[in-house]
PDB file of N, CA and C in Angstrom:
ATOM      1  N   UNK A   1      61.513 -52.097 -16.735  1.00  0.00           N
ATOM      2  CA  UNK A   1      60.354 -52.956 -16.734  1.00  0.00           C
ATOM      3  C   UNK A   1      59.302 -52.346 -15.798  1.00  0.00           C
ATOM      4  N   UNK A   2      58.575 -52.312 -16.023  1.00  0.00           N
ATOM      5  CA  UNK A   2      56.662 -52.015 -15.555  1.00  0.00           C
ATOM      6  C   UNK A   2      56.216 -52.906 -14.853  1.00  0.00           C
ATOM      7  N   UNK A   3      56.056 -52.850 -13.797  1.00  0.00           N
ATOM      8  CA  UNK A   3      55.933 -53.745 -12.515  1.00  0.00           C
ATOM      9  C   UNK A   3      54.581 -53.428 -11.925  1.00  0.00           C
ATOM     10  N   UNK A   4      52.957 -54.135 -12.121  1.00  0.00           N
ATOM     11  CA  UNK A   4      51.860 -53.730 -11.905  1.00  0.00           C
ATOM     12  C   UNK A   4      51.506 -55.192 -10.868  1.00  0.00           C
ATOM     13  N   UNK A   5      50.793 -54.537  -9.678  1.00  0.00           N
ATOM     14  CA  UNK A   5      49.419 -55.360  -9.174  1.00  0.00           C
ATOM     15  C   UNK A   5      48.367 -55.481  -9.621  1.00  0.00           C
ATOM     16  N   UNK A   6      47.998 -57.130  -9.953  1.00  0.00           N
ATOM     17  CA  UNK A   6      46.868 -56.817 -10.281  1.00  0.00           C
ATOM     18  C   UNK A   6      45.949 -58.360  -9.329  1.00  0.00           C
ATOM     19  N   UNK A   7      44.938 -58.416  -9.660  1.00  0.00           N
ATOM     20  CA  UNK A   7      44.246 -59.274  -8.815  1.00  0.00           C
ATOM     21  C   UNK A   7      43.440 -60.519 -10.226  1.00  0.00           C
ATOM     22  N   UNK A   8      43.377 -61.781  -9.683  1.00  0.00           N
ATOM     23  CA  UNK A   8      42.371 -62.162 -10.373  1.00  0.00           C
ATOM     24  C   UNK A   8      40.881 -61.755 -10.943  1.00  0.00           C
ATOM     25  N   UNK A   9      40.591 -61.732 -12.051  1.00  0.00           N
ATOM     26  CA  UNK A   9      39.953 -61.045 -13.059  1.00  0.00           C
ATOM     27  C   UNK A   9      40.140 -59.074 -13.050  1.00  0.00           C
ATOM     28  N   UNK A  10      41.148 -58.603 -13.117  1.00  0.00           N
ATOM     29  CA  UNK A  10      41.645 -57.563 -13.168  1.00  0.00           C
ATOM     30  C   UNK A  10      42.030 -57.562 -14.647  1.00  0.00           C
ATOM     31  N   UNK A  11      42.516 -56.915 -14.945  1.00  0.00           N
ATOM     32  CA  UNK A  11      43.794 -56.725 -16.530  1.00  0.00           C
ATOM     33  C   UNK A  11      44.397 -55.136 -16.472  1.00  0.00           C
ATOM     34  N   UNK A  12      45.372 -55.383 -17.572  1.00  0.00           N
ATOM     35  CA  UNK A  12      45.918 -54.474 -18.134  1.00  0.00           C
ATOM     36  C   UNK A  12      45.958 -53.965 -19.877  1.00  0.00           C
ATOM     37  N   UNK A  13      45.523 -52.871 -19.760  1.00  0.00           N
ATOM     38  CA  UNK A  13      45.633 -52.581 -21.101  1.00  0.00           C
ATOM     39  C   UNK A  13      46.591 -51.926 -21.825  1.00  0.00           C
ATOM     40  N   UNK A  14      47.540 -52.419 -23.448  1.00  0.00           N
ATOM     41  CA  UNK A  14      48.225 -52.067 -23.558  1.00  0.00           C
ATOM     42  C   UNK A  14      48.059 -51.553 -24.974  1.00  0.00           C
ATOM     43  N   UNK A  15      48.208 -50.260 -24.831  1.00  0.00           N
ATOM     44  CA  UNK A  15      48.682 -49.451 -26.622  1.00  0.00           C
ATOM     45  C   UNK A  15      47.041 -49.577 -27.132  1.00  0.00           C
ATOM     46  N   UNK A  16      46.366 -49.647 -26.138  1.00  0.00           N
ATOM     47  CA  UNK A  16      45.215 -49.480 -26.720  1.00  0.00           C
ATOM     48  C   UNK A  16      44.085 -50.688 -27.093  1.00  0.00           C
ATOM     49  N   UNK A  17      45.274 -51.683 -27.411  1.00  0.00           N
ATOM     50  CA  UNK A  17      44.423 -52.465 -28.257  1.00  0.00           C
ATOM     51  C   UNK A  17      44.550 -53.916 -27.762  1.00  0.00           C
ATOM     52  N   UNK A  18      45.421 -54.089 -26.637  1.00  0.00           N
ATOM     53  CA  UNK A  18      46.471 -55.407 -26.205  1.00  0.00           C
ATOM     54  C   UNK A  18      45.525 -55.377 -24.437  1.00  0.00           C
ATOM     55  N   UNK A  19      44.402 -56.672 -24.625  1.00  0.00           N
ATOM     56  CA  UNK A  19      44.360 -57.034 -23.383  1.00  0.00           C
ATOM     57  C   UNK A  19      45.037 -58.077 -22.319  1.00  0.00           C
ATOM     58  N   UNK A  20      45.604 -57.916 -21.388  1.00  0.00           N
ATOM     59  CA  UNK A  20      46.591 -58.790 -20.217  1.00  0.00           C
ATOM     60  C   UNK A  20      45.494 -59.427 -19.053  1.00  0.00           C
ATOM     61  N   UNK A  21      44.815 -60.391 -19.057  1.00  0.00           N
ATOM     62  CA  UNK A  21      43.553 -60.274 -17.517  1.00  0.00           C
ATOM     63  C   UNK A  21      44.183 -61.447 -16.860  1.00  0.00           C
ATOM     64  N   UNK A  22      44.663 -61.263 -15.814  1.00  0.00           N
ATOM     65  CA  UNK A  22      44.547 -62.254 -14.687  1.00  0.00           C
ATOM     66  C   UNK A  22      43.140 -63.625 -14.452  1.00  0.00           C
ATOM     67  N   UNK A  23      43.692 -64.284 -15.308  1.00  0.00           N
ATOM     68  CA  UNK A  23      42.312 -65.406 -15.265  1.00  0.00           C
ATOM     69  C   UNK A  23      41.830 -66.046 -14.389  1.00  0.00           C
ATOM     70  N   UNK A  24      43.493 -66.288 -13.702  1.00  0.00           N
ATOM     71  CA  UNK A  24      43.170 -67.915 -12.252  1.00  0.00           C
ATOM     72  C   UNK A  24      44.488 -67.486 -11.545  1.00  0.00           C
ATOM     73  N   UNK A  25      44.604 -67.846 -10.861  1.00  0.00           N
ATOM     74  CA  UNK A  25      46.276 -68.151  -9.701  1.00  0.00           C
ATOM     75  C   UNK A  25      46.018 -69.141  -8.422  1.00  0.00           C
ATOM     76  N   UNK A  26      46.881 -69.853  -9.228  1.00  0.00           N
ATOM     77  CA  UNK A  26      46.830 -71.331  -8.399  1.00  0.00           C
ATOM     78  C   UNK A  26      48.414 -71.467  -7.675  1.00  0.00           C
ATOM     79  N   UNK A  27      48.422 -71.079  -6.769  1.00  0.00           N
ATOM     80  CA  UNK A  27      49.538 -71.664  -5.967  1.00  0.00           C
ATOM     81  C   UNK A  27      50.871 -70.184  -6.449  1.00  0.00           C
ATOM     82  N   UNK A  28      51.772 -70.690  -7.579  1.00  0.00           N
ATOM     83  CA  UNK A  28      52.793 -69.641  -7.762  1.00  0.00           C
ATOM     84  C   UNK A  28      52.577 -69.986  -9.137  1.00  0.00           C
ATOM     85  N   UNK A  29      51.271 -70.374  -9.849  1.00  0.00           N
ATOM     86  CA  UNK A  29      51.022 -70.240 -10.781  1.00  0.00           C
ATOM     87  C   UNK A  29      49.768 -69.105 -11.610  1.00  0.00           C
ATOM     88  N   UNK A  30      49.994 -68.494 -12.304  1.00  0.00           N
ATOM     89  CA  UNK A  30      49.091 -67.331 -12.864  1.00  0.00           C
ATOM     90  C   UNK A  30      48.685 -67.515 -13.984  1.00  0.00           C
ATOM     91  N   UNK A  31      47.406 -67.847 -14.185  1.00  0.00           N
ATOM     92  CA  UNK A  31      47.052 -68.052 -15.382  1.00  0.00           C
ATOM     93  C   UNK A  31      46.290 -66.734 -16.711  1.00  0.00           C
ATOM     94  N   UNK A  32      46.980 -66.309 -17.329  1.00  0.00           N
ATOM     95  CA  UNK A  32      46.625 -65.302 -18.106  1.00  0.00           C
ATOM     96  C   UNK A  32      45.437 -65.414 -19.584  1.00  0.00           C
ATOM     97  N   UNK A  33      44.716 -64.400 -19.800  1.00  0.00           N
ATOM     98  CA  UNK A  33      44.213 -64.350 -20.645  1.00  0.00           C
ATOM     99  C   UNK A  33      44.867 -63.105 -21.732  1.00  0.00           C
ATOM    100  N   UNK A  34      44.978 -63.339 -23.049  1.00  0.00           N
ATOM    101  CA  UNK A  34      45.348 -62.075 -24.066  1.00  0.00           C
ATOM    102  C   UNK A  34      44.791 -62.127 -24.529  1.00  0.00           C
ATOM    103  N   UNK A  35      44.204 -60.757 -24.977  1.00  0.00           N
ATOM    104  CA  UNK A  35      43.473 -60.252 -26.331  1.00  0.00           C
ATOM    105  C   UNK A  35      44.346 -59.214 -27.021  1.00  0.00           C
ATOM    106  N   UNK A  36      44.379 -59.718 -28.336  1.00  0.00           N
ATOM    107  CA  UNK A  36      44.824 -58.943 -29.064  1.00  0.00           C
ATOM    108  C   UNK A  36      44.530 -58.929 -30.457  1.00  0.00           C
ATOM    109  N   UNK A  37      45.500 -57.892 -31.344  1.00  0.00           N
ATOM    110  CA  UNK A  37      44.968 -58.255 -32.742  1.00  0.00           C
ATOM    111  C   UNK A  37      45.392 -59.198 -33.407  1.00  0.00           C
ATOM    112  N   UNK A  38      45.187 -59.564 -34.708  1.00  0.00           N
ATOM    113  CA  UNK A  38      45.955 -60.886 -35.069  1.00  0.00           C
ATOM    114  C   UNK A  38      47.299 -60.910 -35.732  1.00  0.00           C
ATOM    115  N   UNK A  39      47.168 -59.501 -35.614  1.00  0.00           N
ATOM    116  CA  UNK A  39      49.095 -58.769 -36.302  1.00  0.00           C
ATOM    117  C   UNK A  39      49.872 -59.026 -35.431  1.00  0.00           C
ATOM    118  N   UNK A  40      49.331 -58.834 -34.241  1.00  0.00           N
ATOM    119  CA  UNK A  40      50.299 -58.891 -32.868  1.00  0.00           C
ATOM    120  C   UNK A  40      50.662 -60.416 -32.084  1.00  0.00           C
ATOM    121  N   UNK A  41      51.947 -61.102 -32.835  1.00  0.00           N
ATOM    122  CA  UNK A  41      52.281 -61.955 -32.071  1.00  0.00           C
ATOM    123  C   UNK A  41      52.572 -62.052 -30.404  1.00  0.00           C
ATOM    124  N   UNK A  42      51.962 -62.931 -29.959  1.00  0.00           N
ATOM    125  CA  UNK A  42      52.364 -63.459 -28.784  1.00  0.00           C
ATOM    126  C   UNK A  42      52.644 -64.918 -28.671  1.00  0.00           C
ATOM    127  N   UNK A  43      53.895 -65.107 -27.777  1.00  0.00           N
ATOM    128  CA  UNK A  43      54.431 -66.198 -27.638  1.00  0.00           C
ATOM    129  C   UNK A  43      55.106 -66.071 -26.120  1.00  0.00           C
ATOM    130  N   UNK A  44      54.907 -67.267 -25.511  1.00  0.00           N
ATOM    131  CA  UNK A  44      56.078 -67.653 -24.286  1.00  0.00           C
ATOM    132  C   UNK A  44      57.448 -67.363 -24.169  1.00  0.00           C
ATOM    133  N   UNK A  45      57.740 -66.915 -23.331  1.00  0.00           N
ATOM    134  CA  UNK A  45      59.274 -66.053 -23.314  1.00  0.00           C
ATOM    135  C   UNK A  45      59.734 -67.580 -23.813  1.00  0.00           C
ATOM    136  N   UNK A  46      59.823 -68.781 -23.351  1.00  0.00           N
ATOM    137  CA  UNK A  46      60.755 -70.252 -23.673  1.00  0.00           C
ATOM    138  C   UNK A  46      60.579 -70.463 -25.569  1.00  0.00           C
ATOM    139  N   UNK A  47      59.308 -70.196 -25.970  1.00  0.00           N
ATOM    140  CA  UNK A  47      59.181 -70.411 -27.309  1.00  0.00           C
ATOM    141  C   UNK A  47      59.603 -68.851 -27.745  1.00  0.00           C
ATOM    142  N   UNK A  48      59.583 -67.959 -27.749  1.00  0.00           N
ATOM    143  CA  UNK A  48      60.133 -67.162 -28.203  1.00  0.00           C
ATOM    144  C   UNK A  48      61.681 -67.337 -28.777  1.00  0.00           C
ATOM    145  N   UNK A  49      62.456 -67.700 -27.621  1.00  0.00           N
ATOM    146  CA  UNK A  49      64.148 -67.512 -27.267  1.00  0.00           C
ATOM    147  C   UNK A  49      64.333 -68.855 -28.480  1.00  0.00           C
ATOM    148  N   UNK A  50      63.374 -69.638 -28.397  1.00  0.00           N
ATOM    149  CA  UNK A  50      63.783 -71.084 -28.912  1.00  0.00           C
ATOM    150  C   UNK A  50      63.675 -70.531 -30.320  1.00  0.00           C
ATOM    151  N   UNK A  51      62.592 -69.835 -30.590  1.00  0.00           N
ATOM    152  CA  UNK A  51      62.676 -69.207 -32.459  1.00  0.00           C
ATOM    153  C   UNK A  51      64.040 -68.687 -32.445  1.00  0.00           C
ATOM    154  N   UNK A  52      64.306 -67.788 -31.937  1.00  0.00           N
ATOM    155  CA  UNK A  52      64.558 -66.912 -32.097  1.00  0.00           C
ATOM    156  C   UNK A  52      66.236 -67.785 -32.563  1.00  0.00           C
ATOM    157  N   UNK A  53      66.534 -68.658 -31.381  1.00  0.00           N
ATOM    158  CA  UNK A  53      67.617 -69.672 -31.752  1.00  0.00           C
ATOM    159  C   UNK A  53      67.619 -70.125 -32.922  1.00  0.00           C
ATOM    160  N   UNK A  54      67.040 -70.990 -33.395  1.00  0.00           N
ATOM    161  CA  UNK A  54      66.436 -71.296 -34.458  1.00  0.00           C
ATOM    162  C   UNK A  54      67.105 -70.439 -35.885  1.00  0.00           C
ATOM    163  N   UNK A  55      66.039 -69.426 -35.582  1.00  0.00           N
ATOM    164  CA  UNK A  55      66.228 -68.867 -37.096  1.00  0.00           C
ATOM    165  C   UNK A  55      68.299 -67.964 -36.725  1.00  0.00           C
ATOM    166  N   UNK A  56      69.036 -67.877 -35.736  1.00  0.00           N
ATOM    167  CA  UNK A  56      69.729 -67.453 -35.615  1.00  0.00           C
ATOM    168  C   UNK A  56      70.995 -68.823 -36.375  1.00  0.00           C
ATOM    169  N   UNK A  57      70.571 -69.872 -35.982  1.00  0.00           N
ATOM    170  CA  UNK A  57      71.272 -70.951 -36.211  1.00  0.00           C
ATOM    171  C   UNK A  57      71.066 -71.328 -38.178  1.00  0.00           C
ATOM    172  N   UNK A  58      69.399 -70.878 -38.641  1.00  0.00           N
ATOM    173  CA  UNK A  58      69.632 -71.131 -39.860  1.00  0.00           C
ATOM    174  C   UNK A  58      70.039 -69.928 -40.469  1.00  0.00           C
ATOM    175  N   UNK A  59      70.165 -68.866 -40.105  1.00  0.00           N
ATOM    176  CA  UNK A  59      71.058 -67.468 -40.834  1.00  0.00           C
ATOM    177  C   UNK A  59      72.546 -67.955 -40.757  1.00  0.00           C
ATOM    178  N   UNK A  60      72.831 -68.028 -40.062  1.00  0.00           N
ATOM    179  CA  UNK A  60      74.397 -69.089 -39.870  1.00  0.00           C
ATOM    180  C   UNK A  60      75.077 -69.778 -40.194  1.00  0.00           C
ATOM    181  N   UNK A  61      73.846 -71.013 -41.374  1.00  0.00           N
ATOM    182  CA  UNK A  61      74.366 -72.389 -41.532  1.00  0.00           C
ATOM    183  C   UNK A  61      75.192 -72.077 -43.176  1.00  0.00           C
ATOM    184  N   UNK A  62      76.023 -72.669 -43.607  1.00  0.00           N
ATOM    185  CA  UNK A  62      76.442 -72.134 -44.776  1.00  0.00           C
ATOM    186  C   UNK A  62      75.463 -72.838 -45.769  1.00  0.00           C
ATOM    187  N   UNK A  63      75.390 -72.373 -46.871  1.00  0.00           N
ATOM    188  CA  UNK A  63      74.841 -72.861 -48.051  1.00  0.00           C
ATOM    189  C   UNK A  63      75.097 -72.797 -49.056  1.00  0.00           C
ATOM    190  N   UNK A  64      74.891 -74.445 -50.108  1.00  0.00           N
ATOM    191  CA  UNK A  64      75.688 -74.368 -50.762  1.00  0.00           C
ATOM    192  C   UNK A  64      75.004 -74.123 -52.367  1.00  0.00           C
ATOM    193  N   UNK A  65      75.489 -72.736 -52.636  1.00  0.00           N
ATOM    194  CA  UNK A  65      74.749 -71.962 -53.760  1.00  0.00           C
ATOM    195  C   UNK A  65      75.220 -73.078 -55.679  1.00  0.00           C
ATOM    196  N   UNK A  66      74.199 -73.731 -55.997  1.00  0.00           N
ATOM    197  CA  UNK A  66      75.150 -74.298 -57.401  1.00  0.00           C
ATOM    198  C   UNK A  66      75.442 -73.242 -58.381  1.00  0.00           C
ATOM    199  N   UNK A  67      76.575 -73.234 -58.890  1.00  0.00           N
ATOM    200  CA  UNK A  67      77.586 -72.069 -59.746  1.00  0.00           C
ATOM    201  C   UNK A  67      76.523 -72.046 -60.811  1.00  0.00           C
ATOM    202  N   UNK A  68      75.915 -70.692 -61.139  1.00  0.00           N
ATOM    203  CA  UNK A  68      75.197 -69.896 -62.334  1.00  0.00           C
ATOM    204  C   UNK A  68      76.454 -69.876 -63.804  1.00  0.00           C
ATOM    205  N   UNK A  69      75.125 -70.516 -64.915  1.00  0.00           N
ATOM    206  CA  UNK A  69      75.719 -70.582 -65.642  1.00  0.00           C
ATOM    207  C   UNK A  69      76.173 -69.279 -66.489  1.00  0.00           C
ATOM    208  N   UNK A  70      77.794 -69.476 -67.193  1.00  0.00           N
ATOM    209  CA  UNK A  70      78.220 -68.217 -68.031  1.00  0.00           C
ATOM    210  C   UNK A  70      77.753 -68.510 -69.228  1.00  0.00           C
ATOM    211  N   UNK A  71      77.662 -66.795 -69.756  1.00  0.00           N
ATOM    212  CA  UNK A  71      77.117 -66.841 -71.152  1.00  0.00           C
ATOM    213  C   UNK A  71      78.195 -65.971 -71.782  1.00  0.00           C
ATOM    214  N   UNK A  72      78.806 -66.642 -72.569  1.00  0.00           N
ATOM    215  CA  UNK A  72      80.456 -66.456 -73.406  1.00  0.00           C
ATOM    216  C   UNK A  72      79.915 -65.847 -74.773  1.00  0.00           C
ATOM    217  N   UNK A  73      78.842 -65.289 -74.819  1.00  0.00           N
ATOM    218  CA  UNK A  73      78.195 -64.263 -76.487  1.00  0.00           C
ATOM    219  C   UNK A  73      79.325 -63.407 -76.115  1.00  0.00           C
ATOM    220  N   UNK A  74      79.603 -62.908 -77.619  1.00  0.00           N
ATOM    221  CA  UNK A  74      79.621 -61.423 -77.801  1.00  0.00           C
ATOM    222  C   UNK A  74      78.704 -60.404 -77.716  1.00  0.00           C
ATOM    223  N   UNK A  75      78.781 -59.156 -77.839  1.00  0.00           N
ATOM    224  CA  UNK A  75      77.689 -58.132 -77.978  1.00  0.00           C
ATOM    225  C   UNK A  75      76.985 -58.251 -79.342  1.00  0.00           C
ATOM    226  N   UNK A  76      77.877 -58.625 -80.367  1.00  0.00           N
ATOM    227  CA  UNK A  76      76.900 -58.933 -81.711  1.00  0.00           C
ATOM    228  C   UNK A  76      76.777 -60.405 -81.770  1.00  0.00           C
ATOM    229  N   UNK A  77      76.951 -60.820 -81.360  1.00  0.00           N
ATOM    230  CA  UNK A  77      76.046 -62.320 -81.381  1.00  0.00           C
ATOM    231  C   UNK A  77      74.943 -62.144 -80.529  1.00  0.00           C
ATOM    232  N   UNK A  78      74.667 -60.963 -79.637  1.00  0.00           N
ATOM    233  CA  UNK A  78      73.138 -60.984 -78.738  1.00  0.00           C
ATOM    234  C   UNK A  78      71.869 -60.762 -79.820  1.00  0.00           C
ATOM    235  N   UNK A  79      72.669 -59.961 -80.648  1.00  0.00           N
ATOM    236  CA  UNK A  79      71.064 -59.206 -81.472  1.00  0.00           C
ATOM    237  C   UNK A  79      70.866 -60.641 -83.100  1.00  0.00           C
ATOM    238  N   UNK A  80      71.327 -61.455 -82.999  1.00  0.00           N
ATOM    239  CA  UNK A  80      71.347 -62.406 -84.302  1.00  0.00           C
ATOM    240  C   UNK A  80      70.024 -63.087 -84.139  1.00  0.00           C
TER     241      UNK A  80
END
């Protein structure tokens, strides 16, 4: 991990295109600004982990597929 000082209204720039600015810091709180593109999700490490649960829990869940129907033709009963 990348461990930077920075000061209120400072930033960091990332990959070019990803702005990080120190907006406010109130107490042991830091308030951030991002710029970025609109391809590039950002989310809260807490909402992140919580998707991420989420979709781990619905890959997981069983489901129940209804049985595809058989088709009992012969090969010359296809072309009639």
């Amino acid at each position: 991990m990348l461990i930077l000082s920075r000061r209120k209204d400072e930033s960091v720039i990332i990959d070019g295109r990803i702005e990080i600015a120190i907006v406010d810091i109130k107490g042991d709180q830091v308030k951030l600004g991002i710029k970025a593109p609109r391809d590039v999700k950002v989310f809260r490490n807490e909402v992140f982990q919580a998707i991420e649960a989420e979709n781990k829990a619905a890959a997981d869940a069983p489901v129940d597929l209804p049985a595809l129907p058989v088709n009992h033709r012969t090969d010359s009963e296809k072309y009639d």
